[in-house]
Each structure stands twice: as C-alpha cells, then as structure tokens.
C-alpha atoms as a PDB file:
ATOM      1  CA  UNK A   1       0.000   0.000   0.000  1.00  0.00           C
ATOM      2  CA  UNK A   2       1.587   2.976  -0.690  1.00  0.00           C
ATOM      3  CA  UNK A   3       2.828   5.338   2.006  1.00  0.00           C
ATOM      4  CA  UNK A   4       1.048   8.378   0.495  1.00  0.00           C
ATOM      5  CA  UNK A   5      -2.818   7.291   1.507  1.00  0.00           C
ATOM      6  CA  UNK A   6      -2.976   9.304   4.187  1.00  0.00           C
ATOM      7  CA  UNK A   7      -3.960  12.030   1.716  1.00  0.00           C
ATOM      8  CA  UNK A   8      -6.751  10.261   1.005  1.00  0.00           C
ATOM      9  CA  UNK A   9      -7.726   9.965   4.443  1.00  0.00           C
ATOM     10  CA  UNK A  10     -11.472  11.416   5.075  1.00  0.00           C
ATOM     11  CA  UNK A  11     -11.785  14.499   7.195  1.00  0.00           C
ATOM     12  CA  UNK A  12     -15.372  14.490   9.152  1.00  0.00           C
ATOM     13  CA  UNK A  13     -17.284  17.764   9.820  1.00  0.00           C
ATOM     14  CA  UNK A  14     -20.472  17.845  11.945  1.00  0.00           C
ATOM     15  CA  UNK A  15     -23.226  19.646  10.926  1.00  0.00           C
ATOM     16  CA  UNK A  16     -23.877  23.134  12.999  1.00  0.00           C
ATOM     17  CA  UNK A  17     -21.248  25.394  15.023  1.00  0.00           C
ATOM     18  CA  UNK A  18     -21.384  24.576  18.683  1.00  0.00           C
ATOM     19  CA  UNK A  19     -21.413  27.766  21.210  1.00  0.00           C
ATOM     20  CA  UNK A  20     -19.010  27.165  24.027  1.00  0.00           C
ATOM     21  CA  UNK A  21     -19.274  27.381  27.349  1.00  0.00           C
ATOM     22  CA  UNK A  22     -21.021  30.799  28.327  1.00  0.00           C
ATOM     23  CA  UNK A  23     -24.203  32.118  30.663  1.00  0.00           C
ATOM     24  CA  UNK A  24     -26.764  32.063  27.855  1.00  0.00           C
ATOM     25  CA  UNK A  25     -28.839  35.165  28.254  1.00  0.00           C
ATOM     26  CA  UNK A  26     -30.144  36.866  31.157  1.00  0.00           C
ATOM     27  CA  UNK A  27     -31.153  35.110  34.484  1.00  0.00           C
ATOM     28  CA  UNK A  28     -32.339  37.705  36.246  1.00  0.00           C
ATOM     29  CA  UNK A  29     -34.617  40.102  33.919  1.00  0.00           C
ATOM     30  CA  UNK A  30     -37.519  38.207  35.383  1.00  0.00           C
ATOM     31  CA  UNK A  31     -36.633  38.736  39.068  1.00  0.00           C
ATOM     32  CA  UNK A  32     -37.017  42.485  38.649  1.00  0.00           C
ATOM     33  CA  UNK A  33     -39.315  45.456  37.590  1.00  0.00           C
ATOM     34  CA  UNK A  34     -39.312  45.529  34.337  1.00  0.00           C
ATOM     35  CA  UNK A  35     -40.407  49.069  32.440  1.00  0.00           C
ATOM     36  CA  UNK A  36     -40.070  50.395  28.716  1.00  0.00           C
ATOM     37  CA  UNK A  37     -38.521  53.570  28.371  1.00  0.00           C
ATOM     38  CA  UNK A  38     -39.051  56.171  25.609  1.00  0.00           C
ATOM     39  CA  UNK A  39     -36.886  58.904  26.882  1.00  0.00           C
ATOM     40  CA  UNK A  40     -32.862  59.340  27.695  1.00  0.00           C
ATOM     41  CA  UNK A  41     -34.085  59.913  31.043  1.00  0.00           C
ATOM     42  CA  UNK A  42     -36.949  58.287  33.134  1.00  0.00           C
ATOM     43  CA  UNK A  43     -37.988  59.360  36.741  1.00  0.00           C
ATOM     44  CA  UNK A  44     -39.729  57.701  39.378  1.00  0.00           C
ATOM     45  CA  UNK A  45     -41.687  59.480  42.251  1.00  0.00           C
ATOM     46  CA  UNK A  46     -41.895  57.935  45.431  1.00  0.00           C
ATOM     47  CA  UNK A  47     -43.328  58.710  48.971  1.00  0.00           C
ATOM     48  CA  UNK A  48     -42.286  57.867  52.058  1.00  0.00           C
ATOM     49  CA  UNK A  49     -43.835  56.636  55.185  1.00  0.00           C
ATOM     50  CA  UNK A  50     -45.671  58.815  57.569  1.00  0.00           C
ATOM     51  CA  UNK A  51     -47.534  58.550  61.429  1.00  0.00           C
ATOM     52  CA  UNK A  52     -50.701  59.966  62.520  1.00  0.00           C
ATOM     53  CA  UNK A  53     -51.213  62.474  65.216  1.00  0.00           C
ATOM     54  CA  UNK A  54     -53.288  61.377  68.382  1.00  0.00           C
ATOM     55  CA  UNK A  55     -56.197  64.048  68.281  1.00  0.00           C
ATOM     56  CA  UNK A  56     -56.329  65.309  72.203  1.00  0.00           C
ATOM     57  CA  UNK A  57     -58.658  68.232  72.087  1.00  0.00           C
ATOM     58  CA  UNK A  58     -62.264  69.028  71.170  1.00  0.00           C
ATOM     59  CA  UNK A  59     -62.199  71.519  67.753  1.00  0.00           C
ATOM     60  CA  UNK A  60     -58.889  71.661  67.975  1.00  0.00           C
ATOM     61  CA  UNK A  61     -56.210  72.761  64.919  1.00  0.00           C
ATOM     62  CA  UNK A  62     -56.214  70.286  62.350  1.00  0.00           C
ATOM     63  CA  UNK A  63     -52.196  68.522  62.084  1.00  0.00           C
ATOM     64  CA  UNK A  64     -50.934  68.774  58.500  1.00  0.00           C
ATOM     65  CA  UNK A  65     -48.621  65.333  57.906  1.00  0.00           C
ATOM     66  CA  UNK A  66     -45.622  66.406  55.432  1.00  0.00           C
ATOM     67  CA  UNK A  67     -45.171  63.323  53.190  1.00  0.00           C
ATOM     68  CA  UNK A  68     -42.074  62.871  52.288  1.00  0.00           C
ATOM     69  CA  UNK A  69     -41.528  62.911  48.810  1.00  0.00           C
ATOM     70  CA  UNK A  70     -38.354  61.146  46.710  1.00  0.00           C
ATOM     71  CA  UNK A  71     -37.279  60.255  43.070  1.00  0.00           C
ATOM     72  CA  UNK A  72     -35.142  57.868  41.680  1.00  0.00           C
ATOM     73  CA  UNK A  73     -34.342  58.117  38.034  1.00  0.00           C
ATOM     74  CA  UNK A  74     -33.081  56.077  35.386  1.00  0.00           C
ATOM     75  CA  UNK A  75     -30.538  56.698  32.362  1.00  0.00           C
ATOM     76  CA  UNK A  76     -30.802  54.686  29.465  1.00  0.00           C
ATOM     77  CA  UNK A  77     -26.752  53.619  28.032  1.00  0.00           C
ATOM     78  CA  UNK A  78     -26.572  52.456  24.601  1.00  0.00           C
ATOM     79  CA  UNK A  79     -25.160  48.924  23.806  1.00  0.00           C
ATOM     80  CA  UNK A  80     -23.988  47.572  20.584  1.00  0.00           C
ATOM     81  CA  UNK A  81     -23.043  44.450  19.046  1.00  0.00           C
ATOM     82  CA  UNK A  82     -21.567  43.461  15.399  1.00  0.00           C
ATOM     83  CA  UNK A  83     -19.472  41.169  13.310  1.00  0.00           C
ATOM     84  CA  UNK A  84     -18.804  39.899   9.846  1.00  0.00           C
ATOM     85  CA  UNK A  85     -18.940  37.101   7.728  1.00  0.00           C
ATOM     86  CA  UNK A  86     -17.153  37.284   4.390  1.00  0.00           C
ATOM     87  CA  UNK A  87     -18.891  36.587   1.127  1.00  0.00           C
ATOM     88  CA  UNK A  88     -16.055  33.832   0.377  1.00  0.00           C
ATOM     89  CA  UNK A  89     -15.326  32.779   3.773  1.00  0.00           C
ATOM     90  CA  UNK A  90     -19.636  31.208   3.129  1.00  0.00           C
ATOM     91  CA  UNK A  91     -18.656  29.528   0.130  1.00  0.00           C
ATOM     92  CA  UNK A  92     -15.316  27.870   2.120  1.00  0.00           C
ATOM     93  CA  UNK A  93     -17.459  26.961   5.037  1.00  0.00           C
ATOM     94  CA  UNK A  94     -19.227  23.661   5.743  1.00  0.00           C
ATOM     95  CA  UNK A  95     -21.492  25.691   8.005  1.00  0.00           C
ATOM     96  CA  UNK A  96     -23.043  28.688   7.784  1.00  0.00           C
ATOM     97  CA  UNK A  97     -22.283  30.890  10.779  1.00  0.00           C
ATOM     98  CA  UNK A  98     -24.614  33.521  11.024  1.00  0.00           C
ATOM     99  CA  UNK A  99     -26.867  31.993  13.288  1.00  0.00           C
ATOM    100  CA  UNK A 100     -24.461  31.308  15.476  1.00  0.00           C
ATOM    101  CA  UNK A 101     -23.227  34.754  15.594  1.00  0.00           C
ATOM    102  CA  UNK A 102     -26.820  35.960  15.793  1.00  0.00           C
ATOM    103  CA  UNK A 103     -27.294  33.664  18.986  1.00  0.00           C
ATOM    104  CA  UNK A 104     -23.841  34.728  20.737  1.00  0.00           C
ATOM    105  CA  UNK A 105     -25.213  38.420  20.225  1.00  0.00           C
ATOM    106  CA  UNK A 106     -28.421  37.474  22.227  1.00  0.00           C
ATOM    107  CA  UNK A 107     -26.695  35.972  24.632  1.00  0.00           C
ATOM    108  CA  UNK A 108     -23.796  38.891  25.368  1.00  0.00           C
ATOM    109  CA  UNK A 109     -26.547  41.464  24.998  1.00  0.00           C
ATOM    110  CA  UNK A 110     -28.578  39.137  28.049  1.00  0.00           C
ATOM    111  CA  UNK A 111     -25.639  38.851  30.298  1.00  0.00           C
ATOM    112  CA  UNK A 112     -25.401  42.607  29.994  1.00  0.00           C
ATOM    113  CA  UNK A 113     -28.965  43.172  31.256  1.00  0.00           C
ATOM    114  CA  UNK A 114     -27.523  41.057  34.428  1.00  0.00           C
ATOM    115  CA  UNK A 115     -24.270  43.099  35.209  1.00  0.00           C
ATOM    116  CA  UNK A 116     -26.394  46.357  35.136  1.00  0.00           C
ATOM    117  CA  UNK A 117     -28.743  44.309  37.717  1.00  0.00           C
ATOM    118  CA  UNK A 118     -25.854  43.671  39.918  1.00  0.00           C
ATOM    119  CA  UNK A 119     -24.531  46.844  39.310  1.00  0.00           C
ATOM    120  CA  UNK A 120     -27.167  48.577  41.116  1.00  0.00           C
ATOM    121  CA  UNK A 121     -26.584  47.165  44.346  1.00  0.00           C
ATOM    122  CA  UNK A 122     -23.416  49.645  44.382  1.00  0.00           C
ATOM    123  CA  UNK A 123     -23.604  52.327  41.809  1.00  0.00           C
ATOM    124  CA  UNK A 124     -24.127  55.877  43.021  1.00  0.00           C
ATOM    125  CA  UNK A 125     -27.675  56.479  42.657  1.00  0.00           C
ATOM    126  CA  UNK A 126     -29.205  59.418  40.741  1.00  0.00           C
ATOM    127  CA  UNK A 127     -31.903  61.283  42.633  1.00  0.00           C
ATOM    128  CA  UNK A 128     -33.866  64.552  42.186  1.00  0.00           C
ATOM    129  CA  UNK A 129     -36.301  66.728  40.495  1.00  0.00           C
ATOM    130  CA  UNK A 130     -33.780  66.453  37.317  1.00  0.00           C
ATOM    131  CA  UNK A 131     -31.515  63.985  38.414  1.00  0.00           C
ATOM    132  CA  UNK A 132     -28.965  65.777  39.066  1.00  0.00           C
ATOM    133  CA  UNK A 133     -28.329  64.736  43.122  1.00  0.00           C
ATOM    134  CA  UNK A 134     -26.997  61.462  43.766  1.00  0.00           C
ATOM    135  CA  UNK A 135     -26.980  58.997  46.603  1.00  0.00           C
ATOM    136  CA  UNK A 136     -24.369  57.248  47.150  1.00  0.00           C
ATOM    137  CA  UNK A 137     -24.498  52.941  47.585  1.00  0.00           C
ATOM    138  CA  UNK A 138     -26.304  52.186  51.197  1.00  0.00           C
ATOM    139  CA  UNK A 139     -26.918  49.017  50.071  1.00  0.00           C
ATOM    140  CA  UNK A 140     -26.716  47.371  54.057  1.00  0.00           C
ATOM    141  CA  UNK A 141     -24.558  44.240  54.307  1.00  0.00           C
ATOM    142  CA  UNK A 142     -26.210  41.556  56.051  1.00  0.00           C
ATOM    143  CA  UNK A 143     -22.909  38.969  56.468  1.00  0.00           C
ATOM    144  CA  UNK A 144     -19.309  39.388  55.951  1.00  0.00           C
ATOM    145  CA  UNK A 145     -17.536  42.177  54.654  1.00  0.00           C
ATOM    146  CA  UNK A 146     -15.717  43.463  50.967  1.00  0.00           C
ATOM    147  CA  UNK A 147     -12.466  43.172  50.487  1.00  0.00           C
ATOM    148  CA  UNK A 148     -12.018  40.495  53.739  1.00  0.00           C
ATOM    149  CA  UNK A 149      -9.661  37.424  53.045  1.00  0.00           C
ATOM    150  CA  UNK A 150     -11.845  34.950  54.592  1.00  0.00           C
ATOM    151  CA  UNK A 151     -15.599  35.602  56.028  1.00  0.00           C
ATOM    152  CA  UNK A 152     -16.464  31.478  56.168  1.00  0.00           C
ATOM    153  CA  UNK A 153     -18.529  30.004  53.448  1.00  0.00           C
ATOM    154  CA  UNK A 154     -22.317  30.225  52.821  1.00  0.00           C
ATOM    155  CA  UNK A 155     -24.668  28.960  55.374  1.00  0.00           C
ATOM    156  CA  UNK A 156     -27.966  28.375  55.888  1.00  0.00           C
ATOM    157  CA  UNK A 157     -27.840  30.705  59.369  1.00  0.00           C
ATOM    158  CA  UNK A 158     -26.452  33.957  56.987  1.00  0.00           C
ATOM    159  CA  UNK A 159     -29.182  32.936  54.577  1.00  0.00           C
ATOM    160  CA  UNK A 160     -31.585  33.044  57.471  1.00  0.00           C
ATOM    161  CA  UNK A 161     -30.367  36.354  58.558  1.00  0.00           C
ATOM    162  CA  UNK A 162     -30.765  38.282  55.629  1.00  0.00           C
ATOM    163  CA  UNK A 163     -34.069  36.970  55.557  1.00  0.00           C
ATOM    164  CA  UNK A 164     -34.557  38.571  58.419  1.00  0.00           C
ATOM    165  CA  UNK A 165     -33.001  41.789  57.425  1.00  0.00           C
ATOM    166  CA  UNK A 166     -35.742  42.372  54.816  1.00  0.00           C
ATOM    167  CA  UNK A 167     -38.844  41.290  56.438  1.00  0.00           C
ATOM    168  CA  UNK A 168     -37.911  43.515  59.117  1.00  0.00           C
ATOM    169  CA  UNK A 169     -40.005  46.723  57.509  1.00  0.00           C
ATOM    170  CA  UNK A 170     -41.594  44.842  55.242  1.00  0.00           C
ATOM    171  CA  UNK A 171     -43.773  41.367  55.657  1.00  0.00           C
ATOM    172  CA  UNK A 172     -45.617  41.656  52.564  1.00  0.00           C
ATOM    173  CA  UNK A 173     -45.918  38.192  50.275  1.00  0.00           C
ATOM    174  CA  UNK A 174     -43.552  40.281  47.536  1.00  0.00           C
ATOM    175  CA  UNK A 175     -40.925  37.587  45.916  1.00  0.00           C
ATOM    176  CA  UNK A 176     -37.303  36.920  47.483  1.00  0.00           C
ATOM    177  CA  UNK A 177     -34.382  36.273  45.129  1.00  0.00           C
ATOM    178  CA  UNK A 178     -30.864  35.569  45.747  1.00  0.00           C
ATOM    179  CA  UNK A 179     -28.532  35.349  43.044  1.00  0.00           C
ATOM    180  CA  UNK A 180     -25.525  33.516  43.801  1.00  0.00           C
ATOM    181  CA  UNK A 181     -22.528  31.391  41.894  1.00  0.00           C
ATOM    182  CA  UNK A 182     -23.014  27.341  41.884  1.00  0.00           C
ATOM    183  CA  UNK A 183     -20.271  27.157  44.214  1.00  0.00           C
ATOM    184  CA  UNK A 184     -21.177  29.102  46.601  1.00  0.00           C
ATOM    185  CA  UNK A 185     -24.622  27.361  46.564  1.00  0.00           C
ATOM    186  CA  UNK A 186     -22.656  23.977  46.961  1.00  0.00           C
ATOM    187  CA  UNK A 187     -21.133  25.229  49.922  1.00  0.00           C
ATOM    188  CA  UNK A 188     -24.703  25.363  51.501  1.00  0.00           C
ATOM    189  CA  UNK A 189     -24.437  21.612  51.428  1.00  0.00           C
ATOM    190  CA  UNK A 190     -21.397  21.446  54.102  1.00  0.00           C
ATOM    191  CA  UNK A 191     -23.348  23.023  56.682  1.00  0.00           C
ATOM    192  CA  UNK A 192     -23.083  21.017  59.342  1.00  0.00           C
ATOM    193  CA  UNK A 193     -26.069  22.923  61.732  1.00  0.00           C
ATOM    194  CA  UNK A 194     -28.987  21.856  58.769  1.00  0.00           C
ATOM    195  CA  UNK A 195     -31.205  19.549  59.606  1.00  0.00           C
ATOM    196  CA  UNK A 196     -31.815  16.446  57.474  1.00  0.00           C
ATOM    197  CA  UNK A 197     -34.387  17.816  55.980  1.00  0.00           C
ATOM    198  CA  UNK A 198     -32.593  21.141  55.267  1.00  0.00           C
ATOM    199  CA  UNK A 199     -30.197  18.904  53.757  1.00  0.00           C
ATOM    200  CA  UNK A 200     -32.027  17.213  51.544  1.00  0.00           C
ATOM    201  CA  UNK A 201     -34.063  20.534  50.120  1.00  0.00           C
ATOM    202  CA  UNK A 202     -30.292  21.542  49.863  1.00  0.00           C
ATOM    203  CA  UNK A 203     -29.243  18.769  48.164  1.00  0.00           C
ATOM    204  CA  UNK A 204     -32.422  19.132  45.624  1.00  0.00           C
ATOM    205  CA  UNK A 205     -31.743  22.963  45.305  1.00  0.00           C
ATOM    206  CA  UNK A 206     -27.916  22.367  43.968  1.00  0.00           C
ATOM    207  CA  UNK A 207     -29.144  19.447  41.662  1.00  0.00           C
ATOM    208  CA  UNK A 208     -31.350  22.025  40.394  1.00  0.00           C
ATOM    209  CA  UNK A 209     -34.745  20.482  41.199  1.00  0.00           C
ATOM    210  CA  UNK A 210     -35.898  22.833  43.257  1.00  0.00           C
ATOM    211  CA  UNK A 211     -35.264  26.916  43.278  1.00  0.00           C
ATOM    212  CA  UNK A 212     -36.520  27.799  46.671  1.00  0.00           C
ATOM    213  CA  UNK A 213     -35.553  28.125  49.936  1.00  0.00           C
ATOM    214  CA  UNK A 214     -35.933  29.799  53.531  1.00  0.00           C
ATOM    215  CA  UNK A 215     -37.987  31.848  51.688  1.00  0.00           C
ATOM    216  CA  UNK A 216     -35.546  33.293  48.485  1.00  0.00           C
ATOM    217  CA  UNK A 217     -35.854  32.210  45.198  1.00  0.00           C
ATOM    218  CA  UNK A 218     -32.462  31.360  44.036  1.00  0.00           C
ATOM    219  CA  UNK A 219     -30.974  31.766  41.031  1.00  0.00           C
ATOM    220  CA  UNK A 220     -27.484  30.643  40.069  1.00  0.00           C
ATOM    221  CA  UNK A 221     -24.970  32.783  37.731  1.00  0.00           C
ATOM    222  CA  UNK A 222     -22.005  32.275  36.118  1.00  0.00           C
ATOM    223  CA  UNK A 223     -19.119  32.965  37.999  1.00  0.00           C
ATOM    224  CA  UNK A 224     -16.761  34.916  35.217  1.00  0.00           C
ATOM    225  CA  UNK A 225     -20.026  37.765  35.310  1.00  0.00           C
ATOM    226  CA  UNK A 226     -18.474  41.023  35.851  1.00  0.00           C
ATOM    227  CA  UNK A 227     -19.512  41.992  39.066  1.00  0.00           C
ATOM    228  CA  UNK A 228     -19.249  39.062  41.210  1.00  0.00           C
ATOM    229  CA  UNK A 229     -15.393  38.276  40.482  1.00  0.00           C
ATOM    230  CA  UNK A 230     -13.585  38.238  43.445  1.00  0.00           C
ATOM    231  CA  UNK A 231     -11.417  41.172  41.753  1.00  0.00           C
ATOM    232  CA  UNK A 232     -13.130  42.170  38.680  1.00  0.00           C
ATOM    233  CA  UNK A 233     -16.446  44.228  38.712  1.00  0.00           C
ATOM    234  CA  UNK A 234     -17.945  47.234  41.274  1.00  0.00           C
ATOM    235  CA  UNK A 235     -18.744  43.941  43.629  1.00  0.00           C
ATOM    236  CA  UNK A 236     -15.690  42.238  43.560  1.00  0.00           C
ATOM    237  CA  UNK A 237     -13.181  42.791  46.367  1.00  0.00           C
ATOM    238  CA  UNK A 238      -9.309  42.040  46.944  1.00  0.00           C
ATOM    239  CA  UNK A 239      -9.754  39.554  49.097  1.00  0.00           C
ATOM    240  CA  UNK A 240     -11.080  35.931  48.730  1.00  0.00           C
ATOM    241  CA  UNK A 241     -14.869  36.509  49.523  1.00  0.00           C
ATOM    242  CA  UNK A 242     -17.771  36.724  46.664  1.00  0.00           C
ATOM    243  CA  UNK A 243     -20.855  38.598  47.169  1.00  0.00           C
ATOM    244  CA  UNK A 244     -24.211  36.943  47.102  1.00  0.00           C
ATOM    245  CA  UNK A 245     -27.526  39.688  46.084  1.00  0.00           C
ATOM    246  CA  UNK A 246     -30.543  39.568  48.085  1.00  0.00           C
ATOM    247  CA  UNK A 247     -33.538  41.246  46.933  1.00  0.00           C
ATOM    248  CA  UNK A 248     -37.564  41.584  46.679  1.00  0.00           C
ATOM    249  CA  UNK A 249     -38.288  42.017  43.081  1.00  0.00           C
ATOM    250  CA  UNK A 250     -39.301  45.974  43.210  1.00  0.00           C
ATOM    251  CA  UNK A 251     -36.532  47.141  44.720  1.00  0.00           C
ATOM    252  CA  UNK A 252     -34.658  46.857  41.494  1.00  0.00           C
ATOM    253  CA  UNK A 253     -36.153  48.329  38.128  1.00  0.00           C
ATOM    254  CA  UNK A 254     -34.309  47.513  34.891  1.00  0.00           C
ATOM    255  CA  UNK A 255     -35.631  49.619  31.684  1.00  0.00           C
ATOM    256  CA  UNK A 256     -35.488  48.641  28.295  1.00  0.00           C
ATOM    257  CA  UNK A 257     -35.899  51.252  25.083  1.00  0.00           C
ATOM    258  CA  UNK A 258     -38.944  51.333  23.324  1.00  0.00           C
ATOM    259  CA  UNK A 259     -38.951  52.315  19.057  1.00  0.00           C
ATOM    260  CA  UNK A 260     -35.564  53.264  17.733  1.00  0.00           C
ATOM    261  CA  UNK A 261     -33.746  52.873  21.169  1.00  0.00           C
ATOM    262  CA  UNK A 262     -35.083  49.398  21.821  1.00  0.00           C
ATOM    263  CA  UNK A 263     -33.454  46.074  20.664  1.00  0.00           C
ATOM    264  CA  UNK A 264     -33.215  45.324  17.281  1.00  0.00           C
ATOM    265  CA  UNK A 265     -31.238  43.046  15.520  1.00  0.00           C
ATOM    266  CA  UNK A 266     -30.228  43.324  11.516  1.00  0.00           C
ATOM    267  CA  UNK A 267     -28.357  40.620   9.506  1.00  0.00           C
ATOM    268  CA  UNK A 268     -27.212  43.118   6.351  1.00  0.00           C
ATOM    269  CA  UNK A 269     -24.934  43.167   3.486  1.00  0.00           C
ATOM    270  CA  UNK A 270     -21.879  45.840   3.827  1.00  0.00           C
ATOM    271  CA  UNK A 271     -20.924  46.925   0.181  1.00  0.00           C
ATOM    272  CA  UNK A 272     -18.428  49.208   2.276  1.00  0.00           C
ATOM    273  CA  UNK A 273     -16.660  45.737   3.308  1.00  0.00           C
ATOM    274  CA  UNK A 274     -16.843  43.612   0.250  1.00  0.00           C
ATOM    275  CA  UNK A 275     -20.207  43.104   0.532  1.00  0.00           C
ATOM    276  CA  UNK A 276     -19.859  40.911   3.862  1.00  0.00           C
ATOM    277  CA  UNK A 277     -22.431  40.342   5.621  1.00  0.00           C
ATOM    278  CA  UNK A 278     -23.023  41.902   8.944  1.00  0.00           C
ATOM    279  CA  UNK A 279     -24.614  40.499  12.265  1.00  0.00           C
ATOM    280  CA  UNK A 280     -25.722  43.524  14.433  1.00  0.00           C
ATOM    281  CA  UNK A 281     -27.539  43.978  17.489  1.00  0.00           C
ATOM    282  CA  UNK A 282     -28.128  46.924  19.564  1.00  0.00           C
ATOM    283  CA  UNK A 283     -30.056  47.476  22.832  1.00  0.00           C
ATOM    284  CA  UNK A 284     -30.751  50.546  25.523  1.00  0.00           C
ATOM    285  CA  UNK A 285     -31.135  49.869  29.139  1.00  0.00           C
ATOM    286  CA  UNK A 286     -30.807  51.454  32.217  1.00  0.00           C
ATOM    287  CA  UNK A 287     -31.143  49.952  35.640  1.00  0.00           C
ATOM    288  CA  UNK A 288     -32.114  51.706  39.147  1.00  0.00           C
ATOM    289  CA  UNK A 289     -31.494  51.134  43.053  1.00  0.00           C
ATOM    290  CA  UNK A 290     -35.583  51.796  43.944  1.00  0.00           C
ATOM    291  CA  UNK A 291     -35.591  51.167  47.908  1.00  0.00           C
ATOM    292  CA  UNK A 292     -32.568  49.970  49.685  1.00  0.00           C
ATOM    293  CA  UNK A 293     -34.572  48.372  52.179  1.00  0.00           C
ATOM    294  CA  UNK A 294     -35.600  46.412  49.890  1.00  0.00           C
ATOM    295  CA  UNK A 295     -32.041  44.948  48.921  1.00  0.00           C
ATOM    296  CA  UNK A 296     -29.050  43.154  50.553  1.00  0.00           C
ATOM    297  CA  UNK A 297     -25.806  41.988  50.094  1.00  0.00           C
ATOM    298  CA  UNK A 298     -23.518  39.362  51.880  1.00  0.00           C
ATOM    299  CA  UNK A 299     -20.171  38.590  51.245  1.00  0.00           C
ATOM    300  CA  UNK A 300     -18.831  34.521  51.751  1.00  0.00           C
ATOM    301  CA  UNK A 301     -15.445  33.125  51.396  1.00  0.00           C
ATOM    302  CA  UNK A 302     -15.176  31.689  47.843  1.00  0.00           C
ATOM    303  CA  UNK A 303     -11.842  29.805  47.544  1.00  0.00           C
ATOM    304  CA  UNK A 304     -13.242  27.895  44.432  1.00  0.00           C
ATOM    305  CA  UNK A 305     -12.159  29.093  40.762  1.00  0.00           C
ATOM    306  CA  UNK A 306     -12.278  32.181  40.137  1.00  0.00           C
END
C-alpha cells in the first residue's frame, strides 16, 4: 500500500457550530421590575412613610402630615453588538455561521442586562427633580464584609439572617431572590447545623430540582459575570470573599428602550466591506437602586475558581 494514503484519508465535519461554554442570556430580567422607556431619562416618584397624630382636644387645629416625597431616576446607556462574515469565507465553510453569531449576540446582549442588575446594588444612585443629586451605595450588608480574606462560606444561618433583614419593615408576600454562583450554593451543602431535611431541600436545590428556599428564590450565575469576580467588577473585592444579592423584586427596576432605542437586531450586506455580511444587534437599558430596604448583600469566602 503505498505510504502516500494518508492524503486520502477522510476528514469528518459535523453539521452546525457549537457555542461554548457561556451564561446564555439573562437570568435575572424576570426577578425584577421591568419598564419600557421612551426617553434618555426616566424618573420615578416615590413617597415615604408617615404617622398619625393622636387628636387630644375638642375643635382643635387640624395637624398637617408632610409626606415625604423622593425620586429615583433612570438613564438609558446604549449597547452595541456586530461582526462579519465574508462573502467567500460562506462559500469555504461547511457551516453557515450567522446563526451562530446571531445567537452569541443574544446571549452577550442578556448577560449585559444582568451586570447592570448587579450593578445597582453599588452604583451611586441618581436622585432629584432632574436627576442631578446622587446617593451614594447604602446598600446594608447583612454577612461578611468586601475586600475580607476569609468571612467562612455560605450557610444556611447567613441565609436566614438576611431573611430577616428584609422582612424587618416589610412582611408583605412580595418575591425573594438571591442570586448567587453554583459554588457558593454547593457550599450550603457542608453546613453542618442543617437539619436532614434542610439537607435534603439543599441537596435538591444544587441538583437544580428545586429553586426555593428559607424563603428566596435562588438563582445561580455564572461565575466569570463582571460583578461578582472576586477582583473584577464594582462587587468584587481584593480579598477571597464573593458577594451573594438579596432582593424583593421591586426594589430593582431595569428599563429597556422602546422604538428606535429598543433592541433590534439586523443581519445586512456591507458593500463598504466587500459586501460581507453583517450580524448587528443593539439594545438601551438602564437599571435603578428603587428602595434599599428592599435589597441586601452578603459577602462569603469563595476559595473555588475564580
């Protein structure tokens, strides 16, 4: 046989282009107040509590209650998304890639929606009849502490007291979330104080089975999300410790444009580049802190991969 055959040797292809490993969208859009937004600039009124005045005389002055009034507002940023596929580089190619590419784009442009999310649990907060005051993150931590080496891992008794922490104003039947990486969920399960039973809802919850408990709805992210790095991101800190978000689903409003500003996606030719063809997406969103009280944020050793 001659020595040369392995010329002739068949190369397989498989059919489709597979998308590696990646958080596919957005996990928490749902878990929020969602709102469409026409204008660079929304704004949000908001009163707060008040008490009443024990009446102790007979035709006596009428008290006038000052309300207290607020705003929050929210800024639409602008968020693109493109890339090319050459008119030759089709003909060359067993598979077409522009789905591919259009599906990548959909799922950058969701993971963005989720590092504004996160982002609003320490971003400076615009306030104001215009919006131009700003309050600055008072997010309140419920365990651990930024930038510490080691605060312990994630247990069921921190979970517990940040449960706490926002039913303390605030009993109402209003949805609990806590977004957290899978590791730091697994850590749940080496807990020695649960009860069997704990354990085993445990168990379920990292198997992914169940999404709930003590109360929060949990959702797991991916780990390399700016943000929640242990040294990347407006969460992150120096140390060794992740954070873990706590919230009730108002306290967090995440707007999307509406008409030209909203998200559109356009598969074009570019006679400017050879006639390629072009996969482009473009989105507007904003995000704002609504009612601290309503949010929470722990910090838990995280000696896992970063």
């Amino acid at each position: 046989m001659s020595t040369q055959i392995t010329t002739s040797f068949i190369q397989g292809f498989k059919q489709g282009i597979d998308i590696l490993t990646q958080q596919k969208g957005s996990k928490l859009q749902n878990a929020v107040r969602n709102e469409m937004q026409s204008s660079k600039q929304d704004h949000y009124d908001q009163i707060g509590s008040t008490s009443v005045v024990q009446r102790t005389s007979r035709h006596g002055d009428t008290p006038i209650v000052n309300t207290p009034h607020s705003r929050r507002n929210v800024t639409l940023n602008d968020y693109e998304w493109a890339d090319l596929v050459d008119r030759q580089d089709r003909l060359r190619l067993l598979n077409d890639p522009g789905n591919a590419y259009s599906m990548n784009a959909a799922f950058a442009m969701g993971r963005k929606k989720d590092e504004l999310i996160l982002d609003a649990f320490t971003k400076t907060q615009t306030t104001g009849e215009t919006g131009g005051g700003s309050s600055a993150p008072a997010v309140a931590v419920s365990f651990g502490s930024a930038g510490a080496s080691d605060d312990g891992p994630l247990t069921v008794e921190k979970l517990l007291t940040t449960r706490g922490d926002l039913l303390m104003e605030d009993d109402t039947e209003e949805e609990m979330f806590c977004a957290l990486t899978q590791y730091q969920m697994s850590q749940l399960l080496d807990d020695t104080r649960i009860s069997s039973s704990d354990y085993n809802t445990v168990k379920a919850l990292v198997a992914g089975n169940v999404d709930t408990f003590v109360g929060f709805k949990f959702i797991a992210i991916a780990q390399s999300l700016p943000g929640i790095g242990v040294t990347a991101g407006t969460a992150g800190d120096a140390g060794s410790n992740r954070p873990v978000f706590f919230w009730r689903k108002s306290g967090i409003v995440l707007s999307t444009g509406v008409g030209e500003s909203g998200s559109s996606a356009r598969i074009t030719e570019r006679a400017d580049k050879s006639y390629s063809t072009q996969i482009y997406y473009s989105a507007s969103f904003g995000t704002a802190r609504m009612e601290e009280e309503k949010m929470r944020i722990g910090y838990a050793d995280d000696s896992g991969p970063v």
